[in-house]
Protein backbone atom coordinates (compact mmCIF):
# COMPACT_ATOMS: atom_id res chain seq x y z
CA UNK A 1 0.00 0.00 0.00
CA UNK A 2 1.21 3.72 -0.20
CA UNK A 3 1.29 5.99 2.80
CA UNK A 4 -1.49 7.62 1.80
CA UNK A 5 -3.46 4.26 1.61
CA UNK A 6 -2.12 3.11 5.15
CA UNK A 7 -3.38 6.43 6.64
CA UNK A 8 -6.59 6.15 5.37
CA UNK A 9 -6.86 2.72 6.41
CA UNK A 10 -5.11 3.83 9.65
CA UNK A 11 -7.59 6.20 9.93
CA UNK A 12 -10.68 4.31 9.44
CA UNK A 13 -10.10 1.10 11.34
CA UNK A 14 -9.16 4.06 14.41
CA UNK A 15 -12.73 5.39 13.83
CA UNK A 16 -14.56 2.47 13.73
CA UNK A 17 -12.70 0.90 16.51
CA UNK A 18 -13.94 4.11 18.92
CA UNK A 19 -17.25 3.67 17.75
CA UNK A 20 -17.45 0.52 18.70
CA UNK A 21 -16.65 1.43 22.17
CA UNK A 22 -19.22 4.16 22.06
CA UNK A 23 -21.65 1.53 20.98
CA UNK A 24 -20.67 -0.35 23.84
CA UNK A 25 -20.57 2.35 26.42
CA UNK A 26 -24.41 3.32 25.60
CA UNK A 27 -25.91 0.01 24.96
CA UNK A 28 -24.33 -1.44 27.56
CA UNK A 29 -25.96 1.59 29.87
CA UNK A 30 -29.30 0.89 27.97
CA UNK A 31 -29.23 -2.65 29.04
CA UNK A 32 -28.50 -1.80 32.58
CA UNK A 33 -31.43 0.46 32.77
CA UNK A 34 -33.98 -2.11 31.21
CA UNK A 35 -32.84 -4.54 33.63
CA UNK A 36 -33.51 -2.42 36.34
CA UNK A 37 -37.03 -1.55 34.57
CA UNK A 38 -38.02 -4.49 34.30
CA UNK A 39 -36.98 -5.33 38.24
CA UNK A 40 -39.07 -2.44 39.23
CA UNK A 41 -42.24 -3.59 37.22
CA UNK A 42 -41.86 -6.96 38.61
CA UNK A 43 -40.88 -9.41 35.11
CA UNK A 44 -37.88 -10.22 36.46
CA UNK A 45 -37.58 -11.53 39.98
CA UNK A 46 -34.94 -14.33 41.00
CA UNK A 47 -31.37 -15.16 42.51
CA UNK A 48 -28.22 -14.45 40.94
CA UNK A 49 -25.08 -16.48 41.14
CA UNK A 50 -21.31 -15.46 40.49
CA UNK A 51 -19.73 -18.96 40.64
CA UNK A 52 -16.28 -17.62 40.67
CA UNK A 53 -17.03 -15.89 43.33
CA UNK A 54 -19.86 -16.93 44.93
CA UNK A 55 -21.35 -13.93 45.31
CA UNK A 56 -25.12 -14.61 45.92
CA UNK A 57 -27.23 -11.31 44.70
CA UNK A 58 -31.11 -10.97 44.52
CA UNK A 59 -32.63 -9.09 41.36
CA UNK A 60 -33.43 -6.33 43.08
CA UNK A 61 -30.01 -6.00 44.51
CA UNK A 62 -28.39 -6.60 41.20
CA UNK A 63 -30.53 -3.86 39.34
CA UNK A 64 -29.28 -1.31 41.95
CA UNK A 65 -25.69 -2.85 41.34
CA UNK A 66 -25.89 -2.25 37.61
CA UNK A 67 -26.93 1.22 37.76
CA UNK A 68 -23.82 2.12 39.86
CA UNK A 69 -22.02 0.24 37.63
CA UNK A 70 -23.49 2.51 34.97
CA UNK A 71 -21.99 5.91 36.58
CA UNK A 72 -18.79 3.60 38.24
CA UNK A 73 -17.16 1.28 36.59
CA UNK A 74 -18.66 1.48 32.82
CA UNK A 75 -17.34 5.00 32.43
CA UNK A 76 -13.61 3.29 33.43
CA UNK A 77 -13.55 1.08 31.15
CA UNK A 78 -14.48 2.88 28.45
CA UNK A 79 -12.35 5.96 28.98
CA UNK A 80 -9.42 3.43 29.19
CA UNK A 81 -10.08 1.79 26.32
CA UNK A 82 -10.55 4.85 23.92
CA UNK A 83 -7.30 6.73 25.20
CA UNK A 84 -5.70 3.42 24.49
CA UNK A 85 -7.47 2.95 21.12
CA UNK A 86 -6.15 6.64 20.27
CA UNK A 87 -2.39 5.70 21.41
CA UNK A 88 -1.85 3.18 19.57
CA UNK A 89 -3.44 5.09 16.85
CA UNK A 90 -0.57 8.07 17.20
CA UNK A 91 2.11 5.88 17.37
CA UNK A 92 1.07 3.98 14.34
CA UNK A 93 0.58 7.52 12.63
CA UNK A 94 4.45 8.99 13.22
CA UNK A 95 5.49 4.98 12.23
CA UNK A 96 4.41 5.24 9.06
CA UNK A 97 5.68 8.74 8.39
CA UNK A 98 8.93 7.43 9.70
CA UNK A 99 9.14 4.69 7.56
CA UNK A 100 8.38 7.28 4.51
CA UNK A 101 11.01 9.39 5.60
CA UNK A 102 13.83 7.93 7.59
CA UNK A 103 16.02 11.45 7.48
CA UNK A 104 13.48 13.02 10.38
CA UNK A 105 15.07 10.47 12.75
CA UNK A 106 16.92 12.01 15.25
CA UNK A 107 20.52 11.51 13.77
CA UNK A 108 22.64 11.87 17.17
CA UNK A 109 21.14 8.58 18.29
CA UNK A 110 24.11 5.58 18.48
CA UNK A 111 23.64 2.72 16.95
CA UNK A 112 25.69 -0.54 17.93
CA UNK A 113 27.65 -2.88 16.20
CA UNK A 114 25.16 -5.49 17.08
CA UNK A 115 22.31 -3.80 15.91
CA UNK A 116 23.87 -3.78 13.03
CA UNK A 117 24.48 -7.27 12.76
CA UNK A 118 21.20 -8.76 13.81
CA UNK A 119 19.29 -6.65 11.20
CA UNK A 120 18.91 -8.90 7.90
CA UNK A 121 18.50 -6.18 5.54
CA UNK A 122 18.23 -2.07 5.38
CA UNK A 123 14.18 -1.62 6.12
CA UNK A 124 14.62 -3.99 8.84
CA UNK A 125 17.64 -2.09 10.28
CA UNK A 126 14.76 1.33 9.72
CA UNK A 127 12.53 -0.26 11.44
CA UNK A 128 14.38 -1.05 14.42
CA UNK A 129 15.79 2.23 13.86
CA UNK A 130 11.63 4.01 13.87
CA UNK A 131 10.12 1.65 16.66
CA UNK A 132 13.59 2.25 19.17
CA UNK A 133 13.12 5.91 18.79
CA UNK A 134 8.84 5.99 18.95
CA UNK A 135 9.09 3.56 21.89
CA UNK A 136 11.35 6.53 24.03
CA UNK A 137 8.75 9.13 23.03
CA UNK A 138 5.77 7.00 24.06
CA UNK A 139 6.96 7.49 27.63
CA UNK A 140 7.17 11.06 27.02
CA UNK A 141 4.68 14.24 27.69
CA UNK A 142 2.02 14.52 25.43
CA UNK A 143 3.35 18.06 23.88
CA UNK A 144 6.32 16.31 23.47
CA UNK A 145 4.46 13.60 21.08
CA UNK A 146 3.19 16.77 19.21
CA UNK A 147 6.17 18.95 18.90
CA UNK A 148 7.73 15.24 17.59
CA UNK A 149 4.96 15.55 14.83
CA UNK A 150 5.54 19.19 14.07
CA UNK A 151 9.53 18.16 13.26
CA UNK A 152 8.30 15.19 10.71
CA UNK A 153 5.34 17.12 9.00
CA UNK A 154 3.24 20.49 9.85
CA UNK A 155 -0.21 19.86 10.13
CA UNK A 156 -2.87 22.50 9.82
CA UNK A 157 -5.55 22.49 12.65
CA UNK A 158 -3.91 20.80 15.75
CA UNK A 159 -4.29 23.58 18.03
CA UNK A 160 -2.66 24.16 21.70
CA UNK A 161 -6.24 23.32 22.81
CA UNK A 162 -6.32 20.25 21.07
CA UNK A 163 -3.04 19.47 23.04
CA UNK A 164 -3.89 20.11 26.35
CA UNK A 165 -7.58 18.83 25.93
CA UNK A 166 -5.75 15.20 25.07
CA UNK A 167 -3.19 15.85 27.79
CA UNK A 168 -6.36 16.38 30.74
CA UNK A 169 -8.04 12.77 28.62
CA UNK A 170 -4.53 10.77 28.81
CA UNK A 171 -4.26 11.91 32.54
CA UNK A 172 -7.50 11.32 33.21
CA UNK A 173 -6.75 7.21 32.28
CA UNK A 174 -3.70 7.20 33.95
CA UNK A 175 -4.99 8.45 37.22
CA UNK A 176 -7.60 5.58 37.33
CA UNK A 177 -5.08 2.73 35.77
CA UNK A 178 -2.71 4.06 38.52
CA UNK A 179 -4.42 5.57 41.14
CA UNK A 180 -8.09 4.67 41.79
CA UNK A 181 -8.65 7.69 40.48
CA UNK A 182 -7.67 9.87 43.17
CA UNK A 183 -6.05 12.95 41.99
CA UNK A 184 -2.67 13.35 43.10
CA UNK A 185 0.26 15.85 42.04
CA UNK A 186 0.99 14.11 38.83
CA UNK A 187 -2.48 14.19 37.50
CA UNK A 188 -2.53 18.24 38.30
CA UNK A 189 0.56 18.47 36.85
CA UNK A 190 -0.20 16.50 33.14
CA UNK A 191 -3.97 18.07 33.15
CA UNK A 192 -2.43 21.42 33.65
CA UNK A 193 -5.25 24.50 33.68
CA UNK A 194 -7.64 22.05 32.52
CA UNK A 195 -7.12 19.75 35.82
CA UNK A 196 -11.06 18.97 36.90
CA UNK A 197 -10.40 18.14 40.37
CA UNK A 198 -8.22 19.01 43.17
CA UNK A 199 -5.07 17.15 44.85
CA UNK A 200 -6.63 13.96 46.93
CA UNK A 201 -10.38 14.73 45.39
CA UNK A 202 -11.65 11.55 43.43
CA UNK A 203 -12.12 12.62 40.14
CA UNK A 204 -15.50 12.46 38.25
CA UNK A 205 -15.93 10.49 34.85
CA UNK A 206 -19.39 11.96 33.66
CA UNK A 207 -21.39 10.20 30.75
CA UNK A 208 -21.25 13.16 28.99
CA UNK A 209 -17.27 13.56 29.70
CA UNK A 210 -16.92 10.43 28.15
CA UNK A 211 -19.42 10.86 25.12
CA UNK A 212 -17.45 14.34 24.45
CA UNK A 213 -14.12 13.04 25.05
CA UNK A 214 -14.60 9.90 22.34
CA UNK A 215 -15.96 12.37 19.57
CA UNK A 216 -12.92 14.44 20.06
CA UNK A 217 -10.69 11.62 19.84
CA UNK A 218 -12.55 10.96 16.46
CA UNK A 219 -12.33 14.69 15.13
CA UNK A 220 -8.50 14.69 16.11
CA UNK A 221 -7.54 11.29 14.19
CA UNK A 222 -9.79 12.48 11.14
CA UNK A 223 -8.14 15.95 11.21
CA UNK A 224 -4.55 14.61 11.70
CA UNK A 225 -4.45 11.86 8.83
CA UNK A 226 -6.96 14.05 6.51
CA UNK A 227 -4.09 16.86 7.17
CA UNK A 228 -1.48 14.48 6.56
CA UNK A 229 -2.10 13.09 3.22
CA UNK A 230 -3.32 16.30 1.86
CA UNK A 231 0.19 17.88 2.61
CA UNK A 232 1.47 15.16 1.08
CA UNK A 233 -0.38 15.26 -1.99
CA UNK A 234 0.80 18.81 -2.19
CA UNK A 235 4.23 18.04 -1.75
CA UNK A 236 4.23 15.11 -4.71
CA UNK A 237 2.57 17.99 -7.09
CA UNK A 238 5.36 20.72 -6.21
CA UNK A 239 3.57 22.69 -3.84
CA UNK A 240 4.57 23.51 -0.12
């Protein structure tokens, strides 16, 4: 495929992957609800078993269950799982603009003899070269990932707002994956002005955070690999 096919097909299977979650996210609420509906009206009324557990749960308690699961641990998940969804989408992204153009690797990096060796052939030794120097930045800050875009190719549209919106989302997932979701100085300090609690306050994941937060990730993968290719399109005709 050419770049510009493995963005777009980058970019798609990145959408549709998010809207699966969101698919899950609100039918999964919508099935919660029912089940307590139906509770309530009296169609369902029995004894519920976890045999791993054996955790032994009435209807009635397991319909009040699933709607704090609904504002609790639902929310979690899905946050989780659509930052993640977006990372790996990011990292692909600069990967294949790497591989297109191996000069925007950073050129003061040493290479050893073994390296060297163990590659078979020159892509390979690229590749090694691309995923060695994206795996050091994945640790990094999220303006760092950006200001690493800006040096392989200027997009138009990816705002400072767009940065730090991302930046409040990634620390967000971290500070449940990490914390319990209990704010704590590293949270404040990632989130920056956007922070949406205080130091030792748990921090809330509202539906509509999460609704919001999944339709920006959309916008900002459309907008980055729509950007992309149309720069390079551009480029191959002999405009800047």
């Amino acid at each position: 495929m050419t770049v510009t096919e493995r963005l777009n097909e980058l970019q798609a299977r990145t959408v549709v992957e998010i809207e699966r979650l969101q698919d899950f996210h609100v039918f999964t609420g919508h099935s919660y609800g029912r089940y307590h509906m139906m509770v309530e009206q009296g169609h369902i009324s029995d004894t519920v078993v976890n045999v791993r557990t054996q955790t032994n749960m009435s209807s009635q308690d397991l319909a009040v269950l699933l709607l704090k699961y609904l504002d609790g641990e639902l929310p979690i998940v899905v946050t989780y799982q659509i930052v993640s969804c977006f990372e790996y989408f990011f990292f692909e992204f600069l990967k294949i603009l790497l591989q297109d153009n191996c000069n925007a690797l950073n050129k003061k990096k040493m290479l050893s003899v073994e390296n060297v060796l163990d590659a078979s052939n020159l892509n390979e030794l690229k590749d090694f070269l691309v995923d060695r120097e994206l795996g050091e930045l994945r640790y990094g800050k999220v303006v760092d990932w950006f200001s690493y875009l800006e040096k392989i190719i200027n997009l138009k549209g990816i705002e400072s707002a767009n940065v730090e919106r991302l930046s409040e989302l990634k620390a967000t997932r971290d500070i449940f994956a990490h914390n319990s979701g209990i704010v704590n100085e590293i949270y404040i300090r990632k989130a920056g002005k956007l922070a949406r609690a205080n130091l030792g306050e748990m921090l809330s994941l509202s539906r509509s955070y999460v609704y919001e937060s999944a339709d920006f990730l959309k916008g900002l993968v459309k907008n980055m690999s729509e950007s992309s290719i149309t720069r390079m399109l551009k480029k191959t005709k002999g405009h800047d």
